[in-house]
Protein backbone atom coordinates (compact mmCIF):
# COMPACT_ATOMS: atom_id res chain seq x y z
CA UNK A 1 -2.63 11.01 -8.69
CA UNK A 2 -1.71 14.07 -7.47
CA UNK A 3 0.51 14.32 -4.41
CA UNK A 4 0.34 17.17 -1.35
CA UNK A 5 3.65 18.94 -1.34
CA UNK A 6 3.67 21.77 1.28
CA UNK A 7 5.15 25.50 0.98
CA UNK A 8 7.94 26.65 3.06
CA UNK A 9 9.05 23.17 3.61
CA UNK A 10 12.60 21.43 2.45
CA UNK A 11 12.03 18.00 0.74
CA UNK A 12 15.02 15.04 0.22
CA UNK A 13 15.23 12.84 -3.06
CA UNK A 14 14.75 9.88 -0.42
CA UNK A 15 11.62 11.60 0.09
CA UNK A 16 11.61 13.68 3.02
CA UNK A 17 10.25 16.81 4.61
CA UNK A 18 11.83 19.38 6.57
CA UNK A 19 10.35 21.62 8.85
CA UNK A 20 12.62 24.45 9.96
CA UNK A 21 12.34 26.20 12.90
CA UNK A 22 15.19 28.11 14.70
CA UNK A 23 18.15 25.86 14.92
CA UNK A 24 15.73 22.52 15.10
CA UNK A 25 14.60 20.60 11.46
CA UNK A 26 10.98 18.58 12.46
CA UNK A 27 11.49 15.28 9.71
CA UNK A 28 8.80 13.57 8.24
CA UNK A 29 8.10 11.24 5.41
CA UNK A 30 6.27 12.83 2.35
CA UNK A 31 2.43 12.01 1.17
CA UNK A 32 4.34 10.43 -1.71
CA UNK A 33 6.31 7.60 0.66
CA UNK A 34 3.55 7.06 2.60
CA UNK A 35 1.55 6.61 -0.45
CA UNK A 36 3.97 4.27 -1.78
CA UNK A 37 4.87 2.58 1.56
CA UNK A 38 1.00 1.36 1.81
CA UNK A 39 -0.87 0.97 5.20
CA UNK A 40 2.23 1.69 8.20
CA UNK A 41 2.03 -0.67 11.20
CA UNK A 42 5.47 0.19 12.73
CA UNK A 43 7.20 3.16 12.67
CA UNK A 44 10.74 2.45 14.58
CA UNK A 45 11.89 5.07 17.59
CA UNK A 46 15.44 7.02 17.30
CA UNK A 47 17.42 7.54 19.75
CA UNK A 48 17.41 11.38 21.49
CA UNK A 49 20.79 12.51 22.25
CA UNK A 50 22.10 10.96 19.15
CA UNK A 51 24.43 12.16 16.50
CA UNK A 52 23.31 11.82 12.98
CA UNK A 53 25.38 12.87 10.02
CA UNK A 54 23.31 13.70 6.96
CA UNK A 55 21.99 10.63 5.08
CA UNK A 56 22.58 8.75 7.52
CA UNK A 57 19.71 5.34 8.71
CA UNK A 58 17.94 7.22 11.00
CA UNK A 59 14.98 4.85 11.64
CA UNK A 60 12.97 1.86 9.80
CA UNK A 61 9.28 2.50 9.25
CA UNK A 62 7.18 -1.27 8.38
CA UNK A 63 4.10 -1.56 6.16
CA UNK A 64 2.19 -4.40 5.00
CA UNK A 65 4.52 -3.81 1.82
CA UNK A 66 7.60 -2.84 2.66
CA UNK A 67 10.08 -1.56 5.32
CA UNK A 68 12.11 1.62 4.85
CA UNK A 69 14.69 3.59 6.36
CA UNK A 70 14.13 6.56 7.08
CA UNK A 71 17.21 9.12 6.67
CA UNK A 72 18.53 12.29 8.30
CA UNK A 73 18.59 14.83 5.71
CA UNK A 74 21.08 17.21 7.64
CA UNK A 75 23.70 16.40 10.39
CA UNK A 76 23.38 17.42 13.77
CA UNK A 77 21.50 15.83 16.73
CA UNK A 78 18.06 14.00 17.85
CA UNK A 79 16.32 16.03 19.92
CA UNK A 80 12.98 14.95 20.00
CA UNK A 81 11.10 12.14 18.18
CA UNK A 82 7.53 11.93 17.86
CA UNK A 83 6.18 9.35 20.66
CA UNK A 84 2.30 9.00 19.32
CA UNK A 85 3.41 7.67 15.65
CA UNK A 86 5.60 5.19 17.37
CA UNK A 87 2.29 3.83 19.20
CA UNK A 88 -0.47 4.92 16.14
CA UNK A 89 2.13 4.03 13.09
CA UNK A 90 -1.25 4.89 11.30
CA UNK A 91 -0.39 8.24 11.88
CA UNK A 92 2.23 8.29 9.32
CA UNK A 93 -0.86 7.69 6.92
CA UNK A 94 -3.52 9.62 7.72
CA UNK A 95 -1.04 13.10 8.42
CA UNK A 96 2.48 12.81 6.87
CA UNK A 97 3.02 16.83 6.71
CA UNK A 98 1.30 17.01 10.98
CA UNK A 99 1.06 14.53 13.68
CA UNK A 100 2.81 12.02 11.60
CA UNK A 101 6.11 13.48 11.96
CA UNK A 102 8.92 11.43 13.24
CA UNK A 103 12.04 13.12 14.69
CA UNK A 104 13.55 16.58 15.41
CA UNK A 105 16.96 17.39 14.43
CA UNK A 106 19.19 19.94 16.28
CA UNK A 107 20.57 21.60 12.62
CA UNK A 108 24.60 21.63 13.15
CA UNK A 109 25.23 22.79 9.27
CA UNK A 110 22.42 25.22 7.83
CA UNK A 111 24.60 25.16 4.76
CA UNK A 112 23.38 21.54 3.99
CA UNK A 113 19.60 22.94 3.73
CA UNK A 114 20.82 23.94 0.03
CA UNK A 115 20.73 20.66 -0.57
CA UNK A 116 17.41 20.16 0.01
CA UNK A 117 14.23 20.91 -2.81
CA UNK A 118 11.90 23.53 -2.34
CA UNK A 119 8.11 22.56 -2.29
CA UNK A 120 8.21 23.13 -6.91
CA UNK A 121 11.55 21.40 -6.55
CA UNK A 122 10.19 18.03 -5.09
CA UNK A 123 6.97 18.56 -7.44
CA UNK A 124 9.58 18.15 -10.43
CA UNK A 125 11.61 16.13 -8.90
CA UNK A 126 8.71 13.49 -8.41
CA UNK A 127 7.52 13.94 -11.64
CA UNK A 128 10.72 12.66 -13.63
């Protein structure tokens, strides 16, 4: 099965997306995890004001298989973190890449972006 990976995003080995926008990195989990993950029926909250360093436990998301936590893939801090997946964990499901995002990052090292996999990165990546 093939797997949507989006353009102009940044993508984790612990399976990831970043959005980037100014200073602030929107995280999600990629159609891949979810996929994986199975049906979501929690999806934990972070805490705003927080200090994450990258790869850091971030939050746990719960399906009917599994629970997983989900990771910061750069430092910096929680700014915002997506109230309506918290109360329709379904979400996560039906729009990984849009409503089903989870937390906003305030970026404090752009240098650790280079870490990250571009959209063909992650498609390799996955495919290993």
């Amino acid at each position: 099965m093939a797997y949507k990976v989006l353009e102009g995003l940044y993508y984790s080995k612990n399976d990831e997306w970043v959005k980037v926008e100014g200073d602030v990195a929107t995280v999600g989990i990629t159609d891949y995890a979810q996929d994986k993950l199975g049906d979501v029926v929690y999806v934990g909250e972070a805490n705003v004001g927080k200090k994450v360093k990258k790869e850091d436990a971030v939050i746990t998301v719960e399906s009917v298989k599994a629970a997983s936590d989900i990771y910061a893939p750069v430092s910096g801090e929680i700014v915002e973190v997506n109230k309506e997946v918290i109360s329709d964990p379904s979400l996560l499901n039906k729009d990984p890449y849009g409503v089903g995002w989870l937390f906003k990052i305030k970026i404090e090292n752009p240098e650790e972006l280079k870490d990250l996999m571009d959209a063909k990165g992650y498609e390799e990546y996955r495919k290993e």
